[in-house]
Protein backbone atom coordinates (compact mmCIF):
# COMPACT_ATOMS: atom_id res chain seq x y z
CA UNK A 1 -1.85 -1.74 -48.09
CA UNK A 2 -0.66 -5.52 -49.12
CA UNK A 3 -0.36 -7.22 -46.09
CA UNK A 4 3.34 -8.21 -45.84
CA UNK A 5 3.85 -3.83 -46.32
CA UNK A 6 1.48 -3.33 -42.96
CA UNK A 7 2.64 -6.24 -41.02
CA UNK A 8 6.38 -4.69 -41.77
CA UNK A 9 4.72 -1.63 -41.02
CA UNK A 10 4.20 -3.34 -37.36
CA UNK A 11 7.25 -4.31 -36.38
CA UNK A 12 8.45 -1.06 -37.19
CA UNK A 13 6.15 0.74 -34.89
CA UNK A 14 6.45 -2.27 -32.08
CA UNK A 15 10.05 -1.49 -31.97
CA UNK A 16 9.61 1.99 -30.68
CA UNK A 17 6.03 2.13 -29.54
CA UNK A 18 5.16 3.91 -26.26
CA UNK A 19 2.80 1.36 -25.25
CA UNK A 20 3.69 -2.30 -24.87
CA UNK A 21 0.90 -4.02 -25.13
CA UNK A 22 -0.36 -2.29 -27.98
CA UNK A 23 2.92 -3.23 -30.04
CA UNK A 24 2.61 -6.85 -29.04
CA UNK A 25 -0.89 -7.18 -30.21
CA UNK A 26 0.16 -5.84 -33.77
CA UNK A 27 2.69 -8.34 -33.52
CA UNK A 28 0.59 -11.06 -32.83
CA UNK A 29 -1.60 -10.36 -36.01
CA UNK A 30 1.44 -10.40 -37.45
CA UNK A 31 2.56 -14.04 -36.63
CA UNK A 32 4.97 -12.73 -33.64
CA UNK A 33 4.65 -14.88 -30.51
CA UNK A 34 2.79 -14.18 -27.77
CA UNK A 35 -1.14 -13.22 -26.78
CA UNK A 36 -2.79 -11.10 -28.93
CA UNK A 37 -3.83 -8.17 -26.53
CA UNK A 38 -6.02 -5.03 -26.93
CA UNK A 39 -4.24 -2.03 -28.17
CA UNK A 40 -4.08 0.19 -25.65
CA UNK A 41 -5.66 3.23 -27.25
CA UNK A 42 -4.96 6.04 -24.23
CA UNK A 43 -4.08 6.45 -20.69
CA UNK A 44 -5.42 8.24 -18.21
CA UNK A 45 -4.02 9.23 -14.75
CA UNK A 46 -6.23 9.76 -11.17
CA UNK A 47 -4.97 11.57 -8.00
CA UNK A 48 -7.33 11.84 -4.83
CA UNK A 49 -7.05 15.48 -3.65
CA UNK A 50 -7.77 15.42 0.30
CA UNK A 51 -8.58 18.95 0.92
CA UNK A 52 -10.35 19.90 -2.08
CA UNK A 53 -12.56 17.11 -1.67
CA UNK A 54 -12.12 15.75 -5.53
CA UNK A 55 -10.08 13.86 -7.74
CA UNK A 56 -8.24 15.34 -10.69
CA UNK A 57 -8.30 13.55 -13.68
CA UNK A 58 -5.15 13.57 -16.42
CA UNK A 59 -4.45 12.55 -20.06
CA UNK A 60 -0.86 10.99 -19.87
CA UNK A 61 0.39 11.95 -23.35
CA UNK A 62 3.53 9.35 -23.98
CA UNK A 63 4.64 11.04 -26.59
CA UNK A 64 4.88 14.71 -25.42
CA UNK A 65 5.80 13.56 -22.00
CA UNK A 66 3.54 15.50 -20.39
CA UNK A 67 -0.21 15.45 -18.02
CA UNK A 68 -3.03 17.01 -19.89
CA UNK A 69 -6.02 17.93 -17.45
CA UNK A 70 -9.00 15.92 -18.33
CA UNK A 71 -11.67 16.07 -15.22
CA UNK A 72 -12.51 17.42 -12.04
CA UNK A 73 -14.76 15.11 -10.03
CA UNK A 74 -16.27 16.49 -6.68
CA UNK A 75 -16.93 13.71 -3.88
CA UNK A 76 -18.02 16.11 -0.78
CA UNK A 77 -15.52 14.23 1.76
CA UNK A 78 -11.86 14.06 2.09
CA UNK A 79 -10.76 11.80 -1.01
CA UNK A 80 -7.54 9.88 0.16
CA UNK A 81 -6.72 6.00 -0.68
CA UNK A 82 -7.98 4.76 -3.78
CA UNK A 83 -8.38 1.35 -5.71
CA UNK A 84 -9.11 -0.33 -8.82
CA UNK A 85 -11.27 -3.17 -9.25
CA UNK A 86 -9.27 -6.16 -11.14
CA UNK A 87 -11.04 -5.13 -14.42
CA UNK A 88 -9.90 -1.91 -14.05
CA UNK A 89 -14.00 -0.50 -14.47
CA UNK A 90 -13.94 0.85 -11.63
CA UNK A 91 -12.55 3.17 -8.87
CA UNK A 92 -12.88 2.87 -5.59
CA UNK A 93 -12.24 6.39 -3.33
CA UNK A 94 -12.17 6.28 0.78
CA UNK A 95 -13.43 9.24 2.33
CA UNK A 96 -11.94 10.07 5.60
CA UNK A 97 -13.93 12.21 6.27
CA UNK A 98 -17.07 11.72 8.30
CA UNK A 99 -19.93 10.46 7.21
CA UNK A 100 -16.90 7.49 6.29
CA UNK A 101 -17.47 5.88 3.46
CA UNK A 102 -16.14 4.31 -0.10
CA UNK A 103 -17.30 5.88 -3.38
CA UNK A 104 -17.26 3.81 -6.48
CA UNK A 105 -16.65 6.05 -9.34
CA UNK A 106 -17.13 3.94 -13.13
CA UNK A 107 -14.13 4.56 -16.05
CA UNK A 108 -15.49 5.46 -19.12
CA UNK A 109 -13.43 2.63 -21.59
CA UNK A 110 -13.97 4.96 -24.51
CA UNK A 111 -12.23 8.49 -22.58
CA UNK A 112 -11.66 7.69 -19.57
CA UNK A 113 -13.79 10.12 -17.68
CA UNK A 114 -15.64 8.95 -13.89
CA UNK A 115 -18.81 8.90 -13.03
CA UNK A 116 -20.01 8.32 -9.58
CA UNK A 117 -22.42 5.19 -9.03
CA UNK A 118 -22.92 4.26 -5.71
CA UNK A 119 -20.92 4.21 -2.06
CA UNK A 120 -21.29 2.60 0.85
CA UNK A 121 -20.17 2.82 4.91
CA UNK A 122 -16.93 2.46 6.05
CA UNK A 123 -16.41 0.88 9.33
CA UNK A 124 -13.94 3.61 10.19
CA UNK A 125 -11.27 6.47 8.35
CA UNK A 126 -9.07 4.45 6.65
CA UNK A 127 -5.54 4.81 5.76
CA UNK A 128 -5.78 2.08 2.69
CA UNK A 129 -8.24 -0.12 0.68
CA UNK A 130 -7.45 -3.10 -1.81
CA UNK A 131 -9.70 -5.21 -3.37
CA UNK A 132 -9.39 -9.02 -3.59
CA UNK A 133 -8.44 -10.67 -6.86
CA UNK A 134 -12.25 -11.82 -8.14
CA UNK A 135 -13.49 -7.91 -7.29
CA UNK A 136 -16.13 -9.51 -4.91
CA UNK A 137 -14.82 -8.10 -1.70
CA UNK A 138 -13.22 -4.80 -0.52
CA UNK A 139 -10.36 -4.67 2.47
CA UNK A 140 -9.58 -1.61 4.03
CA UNK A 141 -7.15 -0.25 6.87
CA UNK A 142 -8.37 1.85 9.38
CA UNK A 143 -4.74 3.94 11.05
CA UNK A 144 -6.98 5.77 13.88
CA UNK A 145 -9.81 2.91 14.47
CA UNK A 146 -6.76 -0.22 14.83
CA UNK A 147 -8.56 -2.40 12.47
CA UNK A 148 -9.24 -3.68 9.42
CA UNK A 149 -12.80 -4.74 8.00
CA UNK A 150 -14.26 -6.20 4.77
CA UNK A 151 -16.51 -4.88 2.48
CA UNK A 152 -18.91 -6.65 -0.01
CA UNK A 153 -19.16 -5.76 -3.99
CA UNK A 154 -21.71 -6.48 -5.92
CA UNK A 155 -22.05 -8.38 -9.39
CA UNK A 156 -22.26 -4.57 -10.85
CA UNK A 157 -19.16 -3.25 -8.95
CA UNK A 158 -21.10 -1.18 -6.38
CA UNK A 159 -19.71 -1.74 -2.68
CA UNK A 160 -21.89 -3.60 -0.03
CA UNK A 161 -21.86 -3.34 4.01
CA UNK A 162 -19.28 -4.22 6.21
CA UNK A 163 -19.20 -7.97 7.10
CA UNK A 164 -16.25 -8.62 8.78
CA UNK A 165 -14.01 -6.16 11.64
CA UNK A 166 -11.03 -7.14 13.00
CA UNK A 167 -9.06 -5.52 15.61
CA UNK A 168 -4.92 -4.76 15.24
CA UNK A 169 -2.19 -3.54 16.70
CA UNK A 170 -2.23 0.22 17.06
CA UNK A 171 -2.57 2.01 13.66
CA UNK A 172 -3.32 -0.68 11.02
CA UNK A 173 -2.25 1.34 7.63
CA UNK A 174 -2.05 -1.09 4.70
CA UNK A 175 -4.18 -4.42 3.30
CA UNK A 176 -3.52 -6.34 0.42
CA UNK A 177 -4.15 -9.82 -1.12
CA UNK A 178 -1.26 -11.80 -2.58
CA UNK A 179 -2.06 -13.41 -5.65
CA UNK A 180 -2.95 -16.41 -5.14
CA UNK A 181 -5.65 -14.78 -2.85
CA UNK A 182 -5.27 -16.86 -0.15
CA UNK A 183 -3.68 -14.74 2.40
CA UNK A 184 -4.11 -10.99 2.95
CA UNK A 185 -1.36 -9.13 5.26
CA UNK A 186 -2.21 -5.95 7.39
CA UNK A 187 0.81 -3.43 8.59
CA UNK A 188 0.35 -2.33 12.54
CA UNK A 189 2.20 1.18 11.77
CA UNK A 190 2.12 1.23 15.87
CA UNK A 191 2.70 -2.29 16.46
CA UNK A 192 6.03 -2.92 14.56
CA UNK A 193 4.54 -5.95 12.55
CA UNK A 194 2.87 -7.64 9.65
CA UNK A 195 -0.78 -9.49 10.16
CA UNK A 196 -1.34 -12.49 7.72
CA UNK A 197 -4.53 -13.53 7.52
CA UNK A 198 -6.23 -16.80 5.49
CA UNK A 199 -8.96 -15.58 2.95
CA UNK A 200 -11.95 -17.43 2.15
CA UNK A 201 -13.11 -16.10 -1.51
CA UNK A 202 -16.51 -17.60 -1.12
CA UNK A 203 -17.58 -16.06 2.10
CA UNK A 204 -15.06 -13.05 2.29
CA UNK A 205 -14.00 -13.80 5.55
CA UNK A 206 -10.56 -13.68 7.13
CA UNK A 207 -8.99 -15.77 9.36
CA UNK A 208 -5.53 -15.53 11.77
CA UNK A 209 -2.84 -17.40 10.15
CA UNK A 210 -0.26 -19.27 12.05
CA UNK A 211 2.19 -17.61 12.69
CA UNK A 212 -0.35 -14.37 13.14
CA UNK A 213 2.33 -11.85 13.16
CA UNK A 214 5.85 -11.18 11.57
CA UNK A 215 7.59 -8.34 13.80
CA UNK A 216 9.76 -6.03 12.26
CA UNK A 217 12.98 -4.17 13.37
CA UNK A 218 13.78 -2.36 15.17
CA UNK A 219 11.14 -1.28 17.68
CA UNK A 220 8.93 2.41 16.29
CA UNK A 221 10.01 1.27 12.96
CA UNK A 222 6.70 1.81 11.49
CA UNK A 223 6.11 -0.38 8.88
CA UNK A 224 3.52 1.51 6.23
CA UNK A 225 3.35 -0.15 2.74
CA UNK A 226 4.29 -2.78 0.96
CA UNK A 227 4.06 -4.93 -2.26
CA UNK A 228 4.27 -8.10 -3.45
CA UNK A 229 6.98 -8.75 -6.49
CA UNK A 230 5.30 -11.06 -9.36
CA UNK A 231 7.08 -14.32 -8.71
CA UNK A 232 5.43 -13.93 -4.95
CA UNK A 233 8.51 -14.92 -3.77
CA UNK A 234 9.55 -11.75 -2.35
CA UNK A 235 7.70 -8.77 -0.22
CA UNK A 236 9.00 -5.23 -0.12
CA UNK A 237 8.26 -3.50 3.47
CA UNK A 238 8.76 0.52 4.07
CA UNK A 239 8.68 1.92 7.31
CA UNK A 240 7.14 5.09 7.93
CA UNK A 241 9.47 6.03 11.00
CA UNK A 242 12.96 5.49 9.58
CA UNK A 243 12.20 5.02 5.95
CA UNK A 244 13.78 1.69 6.27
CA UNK A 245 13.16 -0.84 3.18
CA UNK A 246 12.76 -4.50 4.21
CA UNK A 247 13.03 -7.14 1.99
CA UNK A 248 11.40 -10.38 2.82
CA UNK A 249 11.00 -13.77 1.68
CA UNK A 250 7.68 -15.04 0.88
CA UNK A 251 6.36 -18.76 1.64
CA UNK A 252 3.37 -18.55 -0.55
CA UNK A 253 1.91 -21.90 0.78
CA UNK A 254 1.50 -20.79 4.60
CA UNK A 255 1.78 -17.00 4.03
CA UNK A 256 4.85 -16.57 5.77
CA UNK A 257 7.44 -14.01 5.79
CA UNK A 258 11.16 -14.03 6.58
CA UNK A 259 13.36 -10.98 6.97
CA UNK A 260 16.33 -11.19 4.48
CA UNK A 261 17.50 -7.25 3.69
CA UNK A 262 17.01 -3.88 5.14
CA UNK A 263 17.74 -0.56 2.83
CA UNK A 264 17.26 2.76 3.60
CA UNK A 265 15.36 5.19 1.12
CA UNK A 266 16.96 8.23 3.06
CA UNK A 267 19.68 10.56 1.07
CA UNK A 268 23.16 10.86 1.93
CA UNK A 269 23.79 13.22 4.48
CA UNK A 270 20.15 13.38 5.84
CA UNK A 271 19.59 14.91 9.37
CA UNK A 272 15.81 15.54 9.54
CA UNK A 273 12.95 13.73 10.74
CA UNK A 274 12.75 10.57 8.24
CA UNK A 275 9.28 10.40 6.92
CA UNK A 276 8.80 7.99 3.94
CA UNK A 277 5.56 7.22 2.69
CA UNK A 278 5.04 4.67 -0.80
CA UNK A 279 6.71 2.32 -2.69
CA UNK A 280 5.94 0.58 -6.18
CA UNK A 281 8.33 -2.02 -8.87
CA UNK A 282 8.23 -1.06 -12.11
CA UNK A 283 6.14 -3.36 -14.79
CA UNK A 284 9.15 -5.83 -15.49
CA UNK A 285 9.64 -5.85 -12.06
CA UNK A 286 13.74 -4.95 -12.28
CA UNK A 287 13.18 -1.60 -10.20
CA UNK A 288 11.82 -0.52 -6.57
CA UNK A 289 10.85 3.27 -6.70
CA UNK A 290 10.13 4.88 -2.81
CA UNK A 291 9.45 8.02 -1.91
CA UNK A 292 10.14 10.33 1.21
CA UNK A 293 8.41 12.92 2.53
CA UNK A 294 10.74 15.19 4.49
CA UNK A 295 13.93 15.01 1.96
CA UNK A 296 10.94 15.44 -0.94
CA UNK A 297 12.51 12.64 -2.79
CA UNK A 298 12.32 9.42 -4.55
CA UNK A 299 14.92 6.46 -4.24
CA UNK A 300 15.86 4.09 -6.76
CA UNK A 301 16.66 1.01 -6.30
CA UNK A 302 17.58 -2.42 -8.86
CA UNK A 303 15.91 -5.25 -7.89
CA UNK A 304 18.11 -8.95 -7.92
CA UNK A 305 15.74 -11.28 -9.88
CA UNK A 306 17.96 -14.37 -8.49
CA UNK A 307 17.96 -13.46 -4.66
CA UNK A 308 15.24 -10.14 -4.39
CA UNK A 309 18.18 -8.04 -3.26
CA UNK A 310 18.27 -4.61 -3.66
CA UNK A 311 20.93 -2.59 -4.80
CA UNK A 312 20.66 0.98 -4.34
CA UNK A 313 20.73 4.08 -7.07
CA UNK A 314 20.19 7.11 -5.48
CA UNK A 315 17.83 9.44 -4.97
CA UNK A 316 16.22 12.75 -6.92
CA UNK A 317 14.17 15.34 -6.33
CA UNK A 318 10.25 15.32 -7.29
CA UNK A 319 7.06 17.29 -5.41
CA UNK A 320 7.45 18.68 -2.13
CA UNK A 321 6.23 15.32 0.12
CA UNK A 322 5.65 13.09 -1.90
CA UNK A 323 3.11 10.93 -0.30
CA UNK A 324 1.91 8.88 -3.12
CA UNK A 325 3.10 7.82 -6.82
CA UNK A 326 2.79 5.32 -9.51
CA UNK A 327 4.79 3.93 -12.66
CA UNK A 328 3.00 3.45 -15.94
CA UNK A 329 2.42 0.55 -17.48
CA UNK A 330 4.99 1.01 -20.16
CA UNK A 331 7.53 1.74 -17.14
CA UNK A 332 8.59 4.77 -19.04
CA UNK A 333 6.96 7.37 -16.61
CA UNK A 334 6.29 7.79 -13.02
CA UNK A 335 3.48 10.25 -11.51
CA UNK A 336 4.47 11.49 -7.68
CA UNK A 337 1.90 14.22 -6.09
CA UNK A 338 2.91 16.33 -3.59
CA UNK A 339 0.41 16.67 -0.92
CA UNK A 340 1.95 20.13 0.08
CA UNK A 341 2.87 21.31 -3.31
CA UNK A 342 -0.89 20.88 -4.76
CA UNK A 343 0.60 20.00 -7.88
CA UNK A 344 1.66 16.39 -9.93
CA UNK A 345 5.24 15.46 -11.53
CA UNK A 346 5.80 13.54 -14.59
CA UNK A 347 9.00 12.03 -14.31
CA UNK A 348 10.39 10.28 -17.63
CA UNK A 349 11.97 6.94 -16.57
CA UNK A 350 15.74 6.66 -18.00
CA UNK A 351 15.70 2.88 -20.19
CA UNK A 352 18.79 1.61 -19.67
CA UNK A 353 19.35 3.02 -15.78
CA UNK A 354 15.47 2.89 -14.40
CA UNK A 355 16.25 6.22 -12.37
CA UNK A 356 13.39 9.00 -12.26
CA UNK A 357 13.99 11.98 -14.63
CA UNK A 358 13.49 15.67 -14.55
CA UNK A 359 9.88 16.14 -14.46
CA UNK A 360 7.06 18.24 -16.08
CA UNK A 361 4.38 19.39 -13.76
CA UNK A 362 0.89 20.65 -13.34
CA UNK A 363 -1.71 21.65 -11.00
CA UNK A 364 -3.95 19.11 -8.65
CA UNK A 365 -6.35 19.99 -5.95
CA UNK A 366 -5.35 20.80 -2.54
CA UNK A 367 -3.43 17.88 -0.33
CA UNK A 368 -3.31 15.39 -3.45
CA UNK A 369 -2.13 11.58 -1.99
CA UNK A 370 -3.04 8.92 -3.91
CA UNK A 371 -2.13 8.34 -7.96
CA UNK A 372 -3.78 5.26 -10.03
CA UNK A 373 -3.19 4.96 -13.86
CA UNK A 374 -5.54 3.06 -15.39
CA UNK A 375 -4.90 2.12 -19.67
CA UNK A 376 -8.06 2.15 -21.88
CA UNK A 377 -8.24 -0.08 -24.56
């Protein structure tokens, strides 16, 4: 084909293509701007099933808009948080189930497929794990223990001992780095607050920061997750209590945080026992997706790039509690498992309003929780 016919070719397909990255690399070749990046050449979707002691392993076909059953991987404990190193190689799988420990599964970059390679102790059951940005260290969150450790990883990606344990408020429940991967926060589900800790890269050790805590309101709040937007100026907080959604301002050079909004993810009307459980932005970072456990829902929510407000849409219907989800990377679909459905929706993402579909849906294992998609290229 003469080259100005397949680079017209390009454009055409880049205009409509399912997967981002893979129309701006064919637009790079073609003398568009920006980086030339792999085409993304499938994508495949992982969901921890507690009870059945396994992870389920899905094709996401864009086009069809639907989850194609790929793999069933056994693990002999009770699979629950899960994370991916920052090459996305390999997954990491907490057991909470005693003997305690983290299983690191690798991703096959041709299909997609795990296979196990190693695990290690676990200080404790814990409630979440994160690796930090170089891949060299693994936190974790322990809910029952009150604490929060660090792991080693090796040059190969295979999790080390414990080095570090640090005691929290009552019922630590989620770690993470912020980008710059100088300061890691903990939430004290128990406590009402928000631990910031300084990181050392070098030696994997963590540190109390000044100010140590940031308390959140009101008291039995129950702050759970949280994330980080991509400027770092912002942090989103949801409470596990009263499904609350905080939105806080984020001082990136002493790892501080300052309240600025609170949201509910709860539906109008709602008289139960509120119960909310994740929270993710989309890739462009315009939307904040939750999702609530008692209502079965998931809230919508557009996201101020000027100020990090957030302005509610709504909320619709997905598996019955919902206690963990993610968006694809081409922010076109959204996967929410239903830990007492046993099953996994699709939701197609609507363009031009960001709001969650009417899903497809298929079977997981028993008391599925956790959902990572991972892009091979």
């Amino acid at each position: 084909m003469p080259l100005r016919s397949a680079c017209t070719t390009a454009r055409r397909r880049a205009a409509w293509c399912l997967a981002p990255i893979a129309g701006a690399a064919l637009l790079a070749s073609c003398g568009g701007s920006g980086p030339l990046a792999p085409p993304v050449t499938g994508t495949r979707v992982y969901v921890s099933n507690a009870d059945s002691q396994d992870l389920s392993v899905y094709t996401l076909d864009r086009a069809a808009g639907v989850l194609r059953p790929l793999q069933t991987v056994p693990l002999g404990g009770q699979a629950m948080p899960m994370a991916l190193s920052p090459d996305k190689r390999t997954l990491y799988v907490a057991l909470r189930s005693q003997p305690y420990r983290v299983v690191s599964l690798a991703i096959d970059p041709a299909n997609g497929t795990l296979t196990k390679r190693g695990e290690a102790p676990l200080a404790d059951s814990m409630a979440n794990i994160d690796t930090d940005a170089t891949g060299r260290w693994l936190f974790a969150a322990s809910y029952g223990g009150h604490k929060i450790t660090v792991n080693s990883i090796g040059a190969d990606g295979l999790p080390g001992p414990v080095v570090q344990t640090l005691a929290t408020a009552p019922n630590a429940h989620a770690i993470h780095a912020d980008a710059a991967n100088r300061y890691v926060f903990a939430t004290s589900l128990g406590g009402d607050n928000l631990s910031s800790w300084k990181f050392d890269a070098t030696t994997g050790r963590l540190t109390a920061n000044d100010p140590a805590l940031t308390t959140v309101a009101p008291e039995k709040s129950g702050p759970r997750h949280f994330v980080w937007d991509k400027s770092q100026r912002y942090l989103y907080l949801l409470d596990e209590l009263d499904a609350a959604l905080h939105t806080m301002e984020y001082d990136a050079t002493r790892g501080t945080l300052r309240a600025v909004q609170r949201s509910t993810t709860l539906p109008a009307g709602f008289t139960g026992k509120p119960w909310a459980a994740d929270l993710h932005l989309s890739p462009d970072g315009r939307t904040l997706y939750a999702s609530e456990r008692t209502s079965s829902t998931l809230s919508t929510f557009r996201v101020n790039a000027d100020n990090g407000q957030l302005t509610p849409l709504g909320q619709v219907p997905t598996e019955k509690t919902p206690r963990g989800f993610a968006v694809d990377s081409s922010g076109r679909f959204l996967v929410a498992a239903g830990q007492d459905s046993h099953s996994v929706s699709l939701h197609p993402i609507d363009p031009s309003t960001g709001v969650p579909g009417t899903p497809t849906r298929v079977a997981a294992g028993k008391n599925p929780n956790w959902v990572e998609i991972v892009d091979l290229h």
